[in-house]
N, C-alpha and C. Protein backbone atom coordinates (compact mmCIF):
# COMPACT_ATOMS: atom_id res chain seq x y z
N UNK A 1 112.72 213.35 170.90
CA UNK A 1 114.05 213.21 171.45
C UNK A 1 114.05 213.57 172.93
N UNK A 2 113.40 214.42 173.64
CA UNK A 2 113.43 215.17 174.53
C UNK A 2 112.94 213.82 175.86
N UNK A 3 111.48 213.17 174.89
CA UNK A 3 110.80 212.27 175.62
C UNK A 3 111.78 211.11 176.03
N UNK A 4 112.33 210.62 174.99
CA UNK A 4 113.68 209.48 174.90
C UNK A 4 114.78 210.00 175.97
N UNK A 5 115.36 210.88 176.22
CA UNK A 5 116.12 211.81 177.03
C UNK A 5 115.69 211.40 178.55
N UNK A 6 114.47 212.38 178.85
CA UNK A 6 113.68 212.15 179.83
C UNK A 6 113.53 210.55 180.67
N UNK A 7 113.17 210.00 179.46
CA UNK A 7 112.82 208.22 179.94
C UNK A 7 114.49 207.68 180.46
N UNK A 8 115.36 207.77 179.76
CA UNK A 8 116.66 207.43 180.34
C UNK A 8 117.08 207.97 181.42
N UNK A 9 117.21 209.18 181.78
CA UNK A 9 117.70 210.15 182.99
C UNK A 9 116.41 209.28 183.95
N UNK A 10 114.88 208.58 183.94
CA UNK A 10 114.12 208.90 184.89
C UNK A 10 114.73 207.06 185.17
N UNK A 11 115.12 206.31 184.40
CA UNK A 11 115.63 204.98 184.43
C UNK A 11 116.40 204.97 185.15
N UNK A 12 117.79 206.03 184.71
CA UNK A 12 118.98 205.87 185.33
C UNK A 12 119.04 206.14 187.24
N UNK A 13 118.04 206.87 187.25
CA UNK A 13 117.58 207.34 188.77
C UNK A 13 117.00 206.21 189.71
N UNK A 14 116.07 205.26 189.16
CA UNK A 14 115.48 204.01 189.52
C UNK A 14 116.60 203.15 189.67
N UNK A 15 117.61 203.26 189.58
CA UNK A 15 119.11 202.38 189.65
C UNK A 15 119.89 202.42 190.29
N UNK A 16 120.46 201.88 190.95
CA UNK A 16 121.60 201.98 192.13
C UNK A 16 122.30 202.57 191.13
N UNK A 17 123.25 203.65 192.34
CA UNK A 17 124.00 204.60 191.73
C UNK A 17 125.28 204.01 191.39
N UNK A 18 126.04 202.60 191.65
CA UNK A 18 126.91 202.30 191.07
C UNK A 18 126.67 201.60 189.30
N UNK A 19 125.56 200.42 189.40
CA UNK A 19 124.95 200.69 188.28
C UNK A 19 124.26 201.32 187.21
N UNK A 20 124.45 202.62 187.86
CA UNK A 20 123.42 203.81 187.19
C UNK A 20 125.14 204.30 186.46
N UNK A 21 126.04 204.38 187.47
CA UNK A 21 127.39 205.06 186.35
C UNK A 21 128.02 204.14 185.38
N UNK A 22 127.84 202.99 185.90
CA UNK A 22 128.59 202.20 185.06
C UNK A 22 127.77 202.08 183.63
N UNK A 23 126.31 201.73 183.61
CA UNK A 23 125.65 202.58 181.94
C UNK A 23 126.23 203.23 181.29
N UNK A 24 125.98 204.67 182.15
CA UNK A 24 126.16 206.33 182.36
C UNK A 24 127.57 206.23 181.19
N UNK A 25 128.37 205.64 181.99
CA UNK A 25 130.20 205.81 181.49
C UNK A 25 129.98 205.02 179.86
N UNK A 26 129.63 203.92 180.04
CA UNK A 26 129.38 202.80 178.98
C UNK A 26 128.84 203.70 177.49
N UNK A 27 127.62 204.11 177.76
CA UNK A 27 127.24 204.88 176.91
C UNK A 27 128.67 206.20 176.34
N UNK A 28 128.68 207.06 177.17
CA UNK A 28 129.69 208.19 177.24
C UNK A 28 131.04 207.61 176.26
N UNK A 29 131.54 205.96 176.87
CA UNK A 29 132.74 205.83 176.20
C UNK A 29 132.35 205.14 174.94
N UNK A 30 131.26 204.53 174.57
CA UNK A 30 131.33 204.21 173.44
C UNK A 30 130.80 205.22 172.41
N UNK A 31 130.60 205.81 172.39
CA UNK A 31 130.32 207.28 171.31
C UNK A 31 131.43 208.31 171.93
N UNK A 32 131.53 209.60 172.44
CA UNK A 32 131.42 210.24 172.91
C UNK A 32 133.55 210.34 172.49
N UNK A 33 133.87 209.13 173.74
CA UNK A 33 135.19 209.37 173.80
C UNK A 33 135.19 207.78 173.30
N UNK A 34 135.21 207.62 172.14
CA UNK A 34 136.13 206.65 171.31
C UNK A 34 137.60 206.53 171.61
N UNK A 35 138.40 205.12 171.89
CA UNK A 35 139.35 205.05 171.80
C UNK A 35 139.85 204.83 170.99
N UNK A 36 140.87 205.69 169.69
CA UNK A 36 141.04 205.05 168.54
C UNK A 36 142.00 203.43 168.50
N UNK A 37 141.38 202.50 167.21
CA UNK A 37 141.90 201.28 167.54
C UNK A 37 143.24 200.89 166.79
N UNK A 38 144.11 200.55 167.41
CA UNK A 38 145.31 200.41 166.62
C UNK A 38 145.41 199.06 166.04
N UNK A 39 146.53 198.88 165.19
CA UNK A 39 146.68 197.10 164.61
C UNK A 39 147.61 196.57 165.43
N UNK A 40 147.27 195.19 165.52
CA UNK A 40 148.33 194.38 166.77
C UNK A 40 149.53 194.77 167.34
N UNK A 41 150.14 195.40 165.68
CA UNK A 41 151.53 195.77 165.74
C UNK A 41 152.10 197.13 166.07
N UNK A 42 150.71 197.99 166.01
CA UNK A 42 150.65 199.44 166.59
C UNK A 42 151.56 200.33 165.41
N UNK A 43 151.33 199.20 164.24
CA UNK A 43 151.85 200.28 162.82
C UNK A 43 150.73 201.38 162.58
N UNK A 44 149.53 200.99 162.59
CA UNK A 44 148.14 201.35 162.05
C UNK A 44 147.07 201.99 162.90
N UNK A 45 146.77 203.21 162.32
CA UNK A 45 145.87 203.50 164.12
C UNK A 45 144.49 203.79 162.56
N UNK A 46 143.47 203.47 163.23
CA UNK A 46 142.54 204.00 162.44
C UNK A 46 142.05 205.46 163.37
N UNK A 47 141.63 206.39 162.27
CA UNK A 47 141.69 207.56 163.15
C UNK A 47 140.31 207.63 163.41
N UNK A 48 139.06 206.75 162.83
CA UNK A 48 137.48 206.82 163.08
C UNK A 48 137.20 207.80 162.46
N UNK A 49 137.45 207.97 161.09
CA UNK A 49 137.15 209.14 160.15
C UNK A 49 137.02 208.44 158.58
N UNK A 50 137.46 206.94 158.75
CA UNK A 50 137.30 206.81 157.55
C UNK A 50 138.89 206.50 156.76
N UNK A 51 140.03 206.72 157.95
CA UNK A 51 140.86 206.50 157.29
C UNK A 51 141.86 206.53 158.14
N UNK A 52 142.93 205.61 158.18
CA UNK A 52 144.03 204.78 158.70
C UNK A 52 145.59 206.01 158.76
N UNK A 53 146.39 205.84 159.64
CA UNK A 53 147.65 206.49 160.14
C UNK A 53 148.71 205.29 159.87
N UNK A 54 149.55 205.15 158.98
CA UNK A 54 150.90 204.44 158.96
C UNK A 54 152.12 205.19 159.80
N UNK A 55 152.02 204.32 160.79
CA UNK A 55 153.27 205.31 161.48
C UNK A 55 154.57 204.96 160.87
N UNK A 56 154.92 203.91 160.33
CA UNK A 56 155.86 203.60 159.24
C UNK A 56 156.34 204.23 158.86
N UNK A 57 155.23 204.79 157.64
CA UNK A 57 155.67 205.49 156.13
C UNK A 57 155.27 206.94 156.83
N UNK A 58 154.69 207.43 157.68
CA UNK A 58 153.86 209.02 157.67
C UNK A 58 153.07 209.07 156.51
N UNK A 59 152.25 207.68 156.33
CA UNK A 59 150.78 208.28 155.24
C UNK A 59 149.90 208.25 155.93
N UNK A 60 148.60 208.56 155.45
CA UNK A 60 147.40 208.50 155.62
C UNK A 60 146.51 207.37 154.57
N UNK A 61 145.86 206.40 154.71
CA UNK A 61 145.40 206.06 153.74
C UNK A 61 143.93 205.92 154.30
N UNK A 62 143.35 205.92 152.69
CA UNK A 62 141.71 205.73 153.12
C UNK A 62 141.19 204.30 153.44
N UNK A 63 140.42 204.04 154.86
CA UNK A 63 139.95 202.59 155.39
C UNK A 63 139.46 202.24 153.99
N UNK A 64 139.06 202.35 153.46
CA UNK A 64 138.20 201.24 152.46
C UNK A 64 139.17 201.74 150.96
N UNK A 65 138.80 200.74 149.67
CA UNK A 65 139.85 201.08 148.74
C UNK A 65 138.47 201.63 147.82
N UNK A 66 138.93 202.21 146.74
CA UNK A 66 137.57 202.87 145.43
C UNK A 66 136.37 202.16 145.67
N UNK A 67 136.41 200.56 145.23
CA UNK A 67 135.36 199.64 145.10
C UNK A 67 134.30 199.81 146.42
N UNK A 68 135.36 199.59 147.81
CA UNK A 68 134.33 199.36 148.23
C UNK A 68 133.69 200.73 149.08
N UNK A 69 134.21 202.13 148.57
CA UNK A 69 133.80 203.18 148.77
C UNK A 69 132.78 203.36 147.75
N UNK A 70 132.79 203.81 146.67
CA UNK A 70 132.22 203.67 145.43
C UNK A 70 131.07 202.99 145.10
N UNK A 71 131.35 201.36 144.97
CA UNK A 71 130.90 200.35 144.82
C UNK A 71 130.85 200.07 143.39
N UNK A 72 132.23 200.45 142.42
CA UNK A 72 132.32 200.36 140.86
C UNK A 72 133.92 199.86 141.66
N UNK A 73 134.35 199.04 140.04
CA UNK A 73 135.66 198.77 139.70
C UNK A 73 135.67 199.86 139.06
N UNK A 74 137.32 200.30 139.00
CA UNK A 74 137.51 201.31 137.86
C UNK A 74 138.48 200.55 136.95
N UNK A 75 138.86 201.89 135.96
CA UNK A 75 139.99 201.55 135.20
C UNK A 75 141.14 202.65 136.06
N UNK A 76 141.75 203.11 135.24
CA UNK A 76 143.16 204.00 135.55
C UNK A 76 142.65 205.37 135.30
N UNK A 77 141.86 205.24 134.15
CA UNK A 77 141.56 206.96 133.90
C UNK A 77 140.55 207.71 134.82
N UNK A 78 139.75 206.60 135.51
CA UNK A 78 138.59 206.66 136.65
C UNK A 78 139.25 206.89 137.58
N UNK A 79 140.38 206.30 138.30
CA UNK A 79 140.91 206.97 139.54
C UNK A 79 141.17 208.12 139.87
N UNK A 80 141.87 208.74 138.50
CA UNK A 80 141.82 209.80 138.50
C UNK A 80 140.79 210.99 139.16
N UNK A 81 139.65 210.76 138.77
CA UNK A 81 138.29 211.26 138.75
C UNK A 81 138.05 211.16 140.15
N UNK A 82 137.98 209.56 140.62
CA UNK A 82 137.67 209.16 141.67
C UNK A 82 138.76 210.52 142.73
N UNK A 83 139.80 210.21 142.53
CA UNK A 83 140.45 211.32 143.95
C UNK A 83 140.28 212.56 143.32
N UNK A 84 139.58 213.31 142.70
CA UNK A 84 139.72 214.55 142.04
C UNK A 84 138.35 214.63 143.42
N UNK A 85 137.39 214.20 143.10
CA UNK A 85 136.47 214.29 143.82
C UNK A 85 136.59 213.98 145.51
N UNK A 86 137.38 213.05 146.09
CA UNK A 86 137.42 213.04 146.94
C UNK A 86 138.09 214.05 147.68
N UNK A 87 138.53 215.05 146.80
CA UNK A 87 139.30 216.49 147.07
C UNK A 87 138.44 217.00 147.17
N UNK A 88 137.57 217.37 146.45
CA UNK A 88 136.64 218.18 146.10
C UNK A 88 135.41 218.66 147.06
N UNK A 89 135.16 216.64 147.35
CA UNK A 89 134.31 216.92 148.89
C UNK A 89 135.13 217.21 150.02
N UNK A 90 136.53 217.10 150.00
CA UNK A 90 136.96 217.07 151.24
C UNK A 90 136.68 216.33 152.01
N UNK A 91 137.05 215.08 151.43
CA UNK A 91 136.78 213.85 152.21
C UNK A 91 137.79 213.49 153.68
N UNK A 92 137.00 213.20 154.68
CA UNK A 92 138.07 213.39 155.88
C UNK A 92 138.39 214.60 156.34
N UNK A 93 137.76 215.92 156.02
CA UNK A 93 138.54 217.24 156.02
C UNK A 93 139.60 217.04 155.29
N UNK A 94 140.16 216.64 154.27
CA UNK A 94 141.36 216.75 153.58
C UNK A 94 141.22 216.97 152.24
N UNK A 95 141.79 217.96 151.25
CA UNK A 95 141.88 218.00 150.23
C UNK A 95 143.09 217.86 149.56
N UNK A 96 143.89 216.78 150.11
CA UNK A 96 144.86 216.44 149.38
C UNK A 96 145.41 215.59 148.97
N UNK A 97 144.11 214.49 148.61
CA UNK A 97 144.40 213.20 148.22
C UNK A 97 145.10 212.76 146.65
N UNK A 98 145.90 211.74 146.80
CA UNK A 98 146.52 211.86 145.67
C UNK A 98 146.53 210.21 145.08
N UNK A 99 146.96 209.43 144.15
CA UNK A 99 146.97 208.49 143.57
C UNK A 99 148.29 207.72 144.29
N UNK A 100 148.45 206.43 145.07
CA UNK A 100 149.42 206.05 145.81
C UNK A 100 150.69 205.82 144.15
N UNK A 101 152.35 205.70 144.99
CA UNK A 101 152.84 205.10 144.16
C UNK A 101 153.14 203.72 143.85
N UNK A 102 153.38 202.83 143.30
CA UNK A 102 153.83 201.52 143.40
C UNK A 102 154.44 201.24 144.71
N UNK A 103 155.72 201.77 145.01
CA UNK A 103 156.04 201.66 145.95
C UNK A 103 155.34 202.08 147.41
N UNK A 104 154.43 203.02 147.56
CA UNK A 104 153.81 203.43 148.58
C UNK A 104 152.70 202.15 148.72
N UNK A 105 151.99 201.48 147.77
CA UNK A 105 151.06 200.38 147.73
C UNK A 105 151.80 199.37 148.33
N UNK A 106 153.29 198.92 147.57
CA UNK A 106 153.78 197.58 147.82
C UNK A 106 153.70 197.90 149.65
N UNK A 107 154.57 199.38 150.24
CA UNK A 107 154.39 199.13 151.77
C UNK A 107 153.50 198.67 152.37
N UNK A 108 152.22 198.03 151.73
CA UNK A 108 150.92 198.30 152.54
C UNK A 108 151.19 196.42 152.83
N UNK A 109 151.44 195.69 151.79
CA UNK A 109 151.86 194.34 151.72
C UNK A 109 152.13 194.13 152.67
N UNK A 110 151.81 192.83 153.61
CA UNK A 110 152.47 192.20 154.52
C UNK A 110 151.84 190.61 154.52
N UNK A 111 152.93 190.08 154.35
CA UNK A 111 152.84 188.73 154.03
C UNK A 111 152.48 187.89 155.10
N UNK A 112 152.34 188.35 156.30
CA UNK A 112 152.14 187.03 157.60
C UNK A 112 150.69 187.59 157.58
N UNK A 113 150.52 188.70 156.90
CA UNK A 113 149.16 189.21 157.43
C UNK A 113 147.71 188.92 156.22
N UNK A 114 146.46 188.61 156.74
CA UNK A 114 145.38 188.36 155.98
C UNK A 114 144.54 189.20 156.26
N UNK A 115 144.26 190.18 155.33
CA UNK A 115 142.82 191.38 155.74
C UNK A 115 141.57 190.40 155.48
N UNK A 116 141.29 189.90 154.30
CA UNK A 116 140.43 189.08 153.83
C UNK A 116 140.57 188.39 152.21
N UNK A 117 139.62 187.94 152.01
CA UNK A 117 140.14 187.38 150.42
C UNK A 117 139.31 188.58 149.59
N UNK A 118 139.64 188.67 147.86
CA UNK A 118 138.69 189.75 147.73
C UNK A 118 137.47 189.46 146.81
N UNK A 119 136.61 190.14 146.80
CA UNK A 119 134.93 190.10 146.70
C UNK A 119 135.10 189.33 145.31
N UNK A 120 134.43 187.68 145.85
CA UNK A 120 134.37 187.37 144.78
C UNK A 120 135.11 186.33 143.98
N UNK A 121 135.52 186.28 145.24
CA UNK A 121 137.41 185.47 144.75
C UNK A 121 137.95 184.66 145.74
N UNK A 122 138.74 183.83 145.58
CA UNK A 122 139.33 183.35 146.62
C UNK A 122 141.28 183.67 146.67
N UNK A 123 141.03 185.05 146.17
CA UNK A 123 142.40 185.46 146.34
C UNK A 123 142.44 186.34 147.87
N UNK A 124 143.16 185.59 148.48
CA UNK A 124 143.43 186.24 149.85
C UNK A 124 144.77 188.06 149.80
N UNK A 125 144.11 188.64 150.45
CA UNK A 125 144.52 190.01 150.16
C UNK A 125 145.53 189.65 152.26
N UNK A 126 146.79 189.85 151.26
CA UNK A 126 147.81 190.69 152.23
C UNK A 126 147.81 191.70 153.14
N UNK A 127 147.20 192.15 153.41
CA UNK A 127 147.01 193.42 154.24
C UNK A 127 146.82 193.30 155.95
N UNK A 128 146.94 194.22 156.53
CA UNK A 128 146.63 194.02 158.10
C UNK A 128 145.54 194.20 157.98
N UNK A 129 144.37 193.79 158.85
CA UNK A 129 143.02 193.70 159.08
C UNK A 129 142.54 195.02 159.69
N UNK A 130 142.96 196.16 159.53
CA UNK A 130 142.41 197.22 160.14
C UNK A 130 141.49 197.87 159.09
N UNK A 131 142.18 197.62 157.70
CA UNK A 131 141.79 198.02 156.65
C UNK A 131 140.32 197.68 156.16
N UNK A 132 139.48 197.91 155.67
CA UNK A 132 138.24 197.68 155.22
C UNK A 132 138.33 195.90 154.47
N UNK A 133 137.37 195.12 154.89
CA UNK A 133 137.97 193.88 154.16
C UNK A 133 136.99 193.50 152.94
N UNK A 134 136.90 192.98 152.51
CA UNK A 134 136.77 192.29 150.90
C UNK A 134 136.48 193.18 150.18
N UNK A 135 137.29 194.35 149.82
CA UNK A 135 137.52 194.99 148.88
C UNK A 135 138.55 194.25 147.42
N UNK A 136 139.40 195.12 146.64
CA UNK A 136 140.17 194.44 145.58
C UNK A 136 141.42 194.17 146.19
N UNK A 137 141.77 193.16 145.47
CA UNK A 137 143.45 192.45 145.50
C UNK A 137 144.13 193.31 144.42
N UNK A 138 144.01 193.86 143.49
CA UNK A 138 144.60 194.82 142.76
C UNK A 138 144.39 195.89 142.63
N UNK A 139 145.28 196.71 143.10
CA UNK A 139 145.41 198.47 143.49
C UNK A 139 145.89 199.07 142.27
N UNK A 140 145.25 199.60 141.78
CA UNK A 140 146.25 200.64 140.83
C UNK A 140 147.08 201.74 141.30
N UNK A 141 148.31 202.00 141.19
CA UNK A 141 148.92 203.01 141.57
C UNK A 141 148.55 204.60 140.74
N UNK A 142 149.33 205.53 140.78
CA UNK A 142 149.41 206.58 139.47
C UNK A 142 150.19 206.19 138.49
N UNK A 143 150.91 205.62 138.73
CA UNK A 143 152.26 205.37 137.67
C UNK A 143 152.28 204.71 136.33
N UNK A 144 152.60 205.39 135.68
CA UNK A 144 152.39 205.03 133.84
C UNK A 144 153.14 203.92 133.44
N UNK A 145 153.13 203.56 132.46
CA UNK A 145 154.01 202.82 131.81
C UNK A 145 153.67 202.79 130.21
N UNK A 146 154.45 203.91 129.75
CA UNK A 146 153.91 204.62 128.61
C UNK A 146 152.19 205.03 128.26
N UNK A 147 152.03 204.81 127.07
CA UNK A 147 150.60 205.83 126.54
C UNK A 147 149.21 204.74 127.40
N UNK A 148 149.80 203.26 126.92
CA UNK A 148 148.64 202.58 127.01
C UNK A 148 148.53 201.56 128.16
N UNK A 149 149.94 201.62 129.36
CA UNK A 149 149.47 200.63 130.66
C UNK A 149 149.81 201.30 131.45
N UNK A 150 149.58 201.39 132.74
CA UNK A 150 149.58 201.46 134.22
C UNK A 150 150.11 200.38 134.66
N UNK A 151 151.04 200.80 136.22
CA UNK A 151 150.94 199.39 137.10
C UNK A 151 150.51 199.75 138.20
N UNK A 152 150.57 198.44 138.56
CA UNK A 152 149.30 198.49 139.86
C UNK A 152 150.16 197.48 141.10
N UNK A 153 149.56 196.78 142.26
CA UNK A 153 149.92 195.89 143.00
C UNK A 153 149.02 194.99 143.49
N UNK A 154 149.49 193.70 143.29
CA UNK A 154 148.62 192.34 143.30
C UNK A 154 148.96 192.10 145.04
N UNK A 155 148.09 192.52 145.91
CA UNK A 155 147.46 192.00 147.77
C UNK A 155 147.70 190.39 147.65
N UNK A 156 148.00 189.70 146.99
CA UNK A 156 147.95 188.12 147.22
C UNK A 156 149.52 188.03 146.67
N UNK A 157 150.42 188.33 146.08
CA UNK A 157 151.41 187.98 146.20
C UNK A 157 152.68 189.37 146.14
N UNK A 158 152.19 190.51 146.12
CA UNK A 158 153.05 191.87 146.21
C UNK A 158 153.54 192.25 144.86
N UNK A 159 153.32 191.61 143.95
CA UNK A 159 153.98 191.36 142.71
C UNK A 159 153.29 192.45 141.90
N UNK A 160 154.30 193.64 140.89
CA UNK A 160 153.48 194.47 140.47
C UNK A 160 152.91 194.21 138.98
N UNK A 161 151.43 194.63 138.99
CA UNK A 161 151.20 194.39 137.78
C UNK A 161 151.14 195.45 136.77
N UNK A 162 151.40 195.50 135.46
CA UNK A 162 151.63 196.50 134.42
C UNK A 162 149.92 195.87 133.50
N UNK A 163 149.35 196.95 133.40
CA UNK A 163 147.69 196.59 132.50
C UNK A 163 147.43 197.66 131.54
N UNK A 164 146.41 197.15 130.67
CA UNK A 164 146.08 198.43 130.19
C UNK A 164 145.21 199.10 130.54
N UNK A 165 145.26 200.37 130.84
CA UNK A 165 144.72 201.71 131.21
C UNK A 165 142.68 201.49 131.65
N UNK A 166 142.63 200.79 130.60
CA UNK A 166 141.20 200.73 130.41
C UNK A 166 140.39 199.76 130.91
N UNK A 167 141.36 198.62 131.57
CA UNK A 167 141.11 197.23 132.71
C UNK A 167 139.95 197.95 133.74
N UNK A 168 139.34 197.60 133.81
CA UNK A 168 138.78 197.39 134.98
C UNK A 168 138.10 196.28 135.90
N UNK A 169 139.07 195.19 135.49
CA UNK A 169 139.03 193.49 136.20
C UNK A 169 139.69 194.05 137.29
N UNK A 170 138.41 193.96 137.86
CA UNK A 170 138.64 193.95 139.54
C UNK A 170 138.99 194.67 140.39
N UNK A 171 139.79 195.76 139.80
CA UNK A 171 140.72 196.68 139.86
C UNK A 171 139.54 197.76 140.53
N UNK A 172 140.83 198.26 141.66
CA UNK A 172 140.44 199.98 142.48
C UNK A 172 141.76 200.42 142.64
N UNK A 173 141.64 201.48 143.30
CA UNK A 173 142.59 201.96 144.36
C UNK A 173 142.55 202.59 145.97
N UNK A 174 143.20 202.63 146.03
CA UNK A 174 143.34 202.92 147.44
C UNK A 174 143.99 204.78 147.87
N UNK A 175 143.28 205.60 147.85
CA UNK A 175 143.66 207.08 148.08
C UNK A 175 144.92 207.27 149.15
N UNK A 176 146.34 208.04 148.97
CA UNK A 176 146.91 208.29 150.04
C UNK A 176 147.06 210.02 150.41
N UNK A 177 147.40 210.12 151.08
CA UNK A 177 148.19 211.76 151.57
C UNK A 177 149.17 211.73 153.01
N UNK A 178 149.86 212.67 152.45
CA UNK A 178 151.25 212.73 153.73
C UNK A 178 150.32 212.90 154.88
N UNK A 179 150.52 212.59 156.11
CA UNK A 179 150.08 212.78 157.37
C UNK A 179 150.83 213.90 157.92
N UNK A 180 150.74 214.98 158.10
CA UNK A 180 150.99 216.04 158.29
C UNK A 180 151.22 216.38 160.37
N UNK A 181 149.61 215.38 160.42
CA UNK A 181 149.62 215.45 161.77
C UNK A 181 149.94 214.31 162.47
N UNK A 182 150.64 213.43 161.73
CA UNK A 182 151.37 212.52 163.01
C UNK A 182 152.66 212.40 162.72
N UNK A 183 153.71 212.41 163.79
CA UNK A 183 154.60 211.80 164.25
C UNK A 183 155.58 210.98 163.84
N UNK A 184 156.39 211.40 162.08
CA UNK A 184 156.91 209.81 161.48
C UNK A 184 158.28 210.16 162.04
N UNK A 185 158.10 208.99 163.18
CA UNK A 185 159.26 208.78 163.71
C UNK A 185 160.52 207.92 163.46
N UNK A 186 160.20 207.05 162.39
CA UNK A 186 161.31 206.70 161.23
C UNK A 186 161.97 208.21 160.69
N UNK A 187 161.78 208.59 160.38
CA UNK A 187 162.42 209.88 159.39
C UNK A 187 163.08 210.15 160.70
N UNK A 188 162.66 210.29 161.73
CA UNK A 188 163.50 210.88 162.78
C UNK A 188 164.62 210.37 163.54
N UNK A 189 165.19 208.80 163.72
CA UNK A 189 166.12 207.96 163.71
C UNK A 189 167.05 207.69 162.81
């Protein structure tokens, strides 16, 4: 490392000093001081941790959904598991991930918008493109619907679906938690 070090600093010296900063900076801003990237609409900031800011709602959600964190479909009783653990590691520094609700999923919907289609499929997923793309078109929420279904939300038309528990066609979810540290400036209007 030291040698690699050395060889750059003895490069950067062999270089006119306006081209020697403009590297210099280049390097510096692309690691160093990341600008975080927002979505067109400046709803969505990804924070470069792995997981997305709704200035909307004041959530947090995780960039990628179970599947394509994971790399398993689940069922309903697996999600569970799935965010038990992502507590557990403290994923993001956060231990307070929780199972989205129907309604917290449907917000994610946006109909002018195409993240990608999902793995496998030619069902095009609703979402803004900040989000991790060809993951699932069907999210499971937490929400029951008695002993033996769950519903969930279908990314290709917003429409919620009610399944049984033990599905795992295609099916993930998507982890949320309150954002604590940003700014929901809806609540505040």
């Amino acid at each position: 490392m030291a040698k690699l070090n050395s060889k750059f600093f003895k490069t950067l010296n062999s270089l006119s000093i306006p081209l020697a900063l403009f590297i210099l900076l280049g390097v510096l801003s692309s690691s160093v001081f990341a600008i975080p990237m927002e979505s067109s609409d400046k709803r969505f900031l990804d924070n470069d941790d792995g997981t997305i800011s709704d200035s909307k709602t004041g959530l947090m959600w995780m960039k990628k959904d179970s599947y394509l964190h994971s790399g398993h479909w689940l069922n309903w009783h697996e999600i569970h598991d799935y965010v038990r653990q992502l507590n557990d590691e403290r994923f993001a520094q956060y231990s307070d991930w929780q199972l989205p609700t129907t309604e917290e999923l449907k917000s994610l919907y946006e109909s002018e918008k195409t993240n990608s289609s999902q793995l496998g499929s030619e069902m095009k997923i609703h979402m803004d493109p900040i989000f991790e793309k060809n993951g699932s078109g069907s999210l499971w929420s937490g929400d029951e619907n008695g002993r033996y279904n769950a519903f969930g939300v279908v990314f290709n038309t917003s429409s919620v679906f009610n399944s049984n528990k033990k599905s795992r066609s295609r099916k993930a979810t998507r982890a949320v938690r309150i954002n604590t540290n940003s700014h929901h400036l809806e609540a505040e209007n």
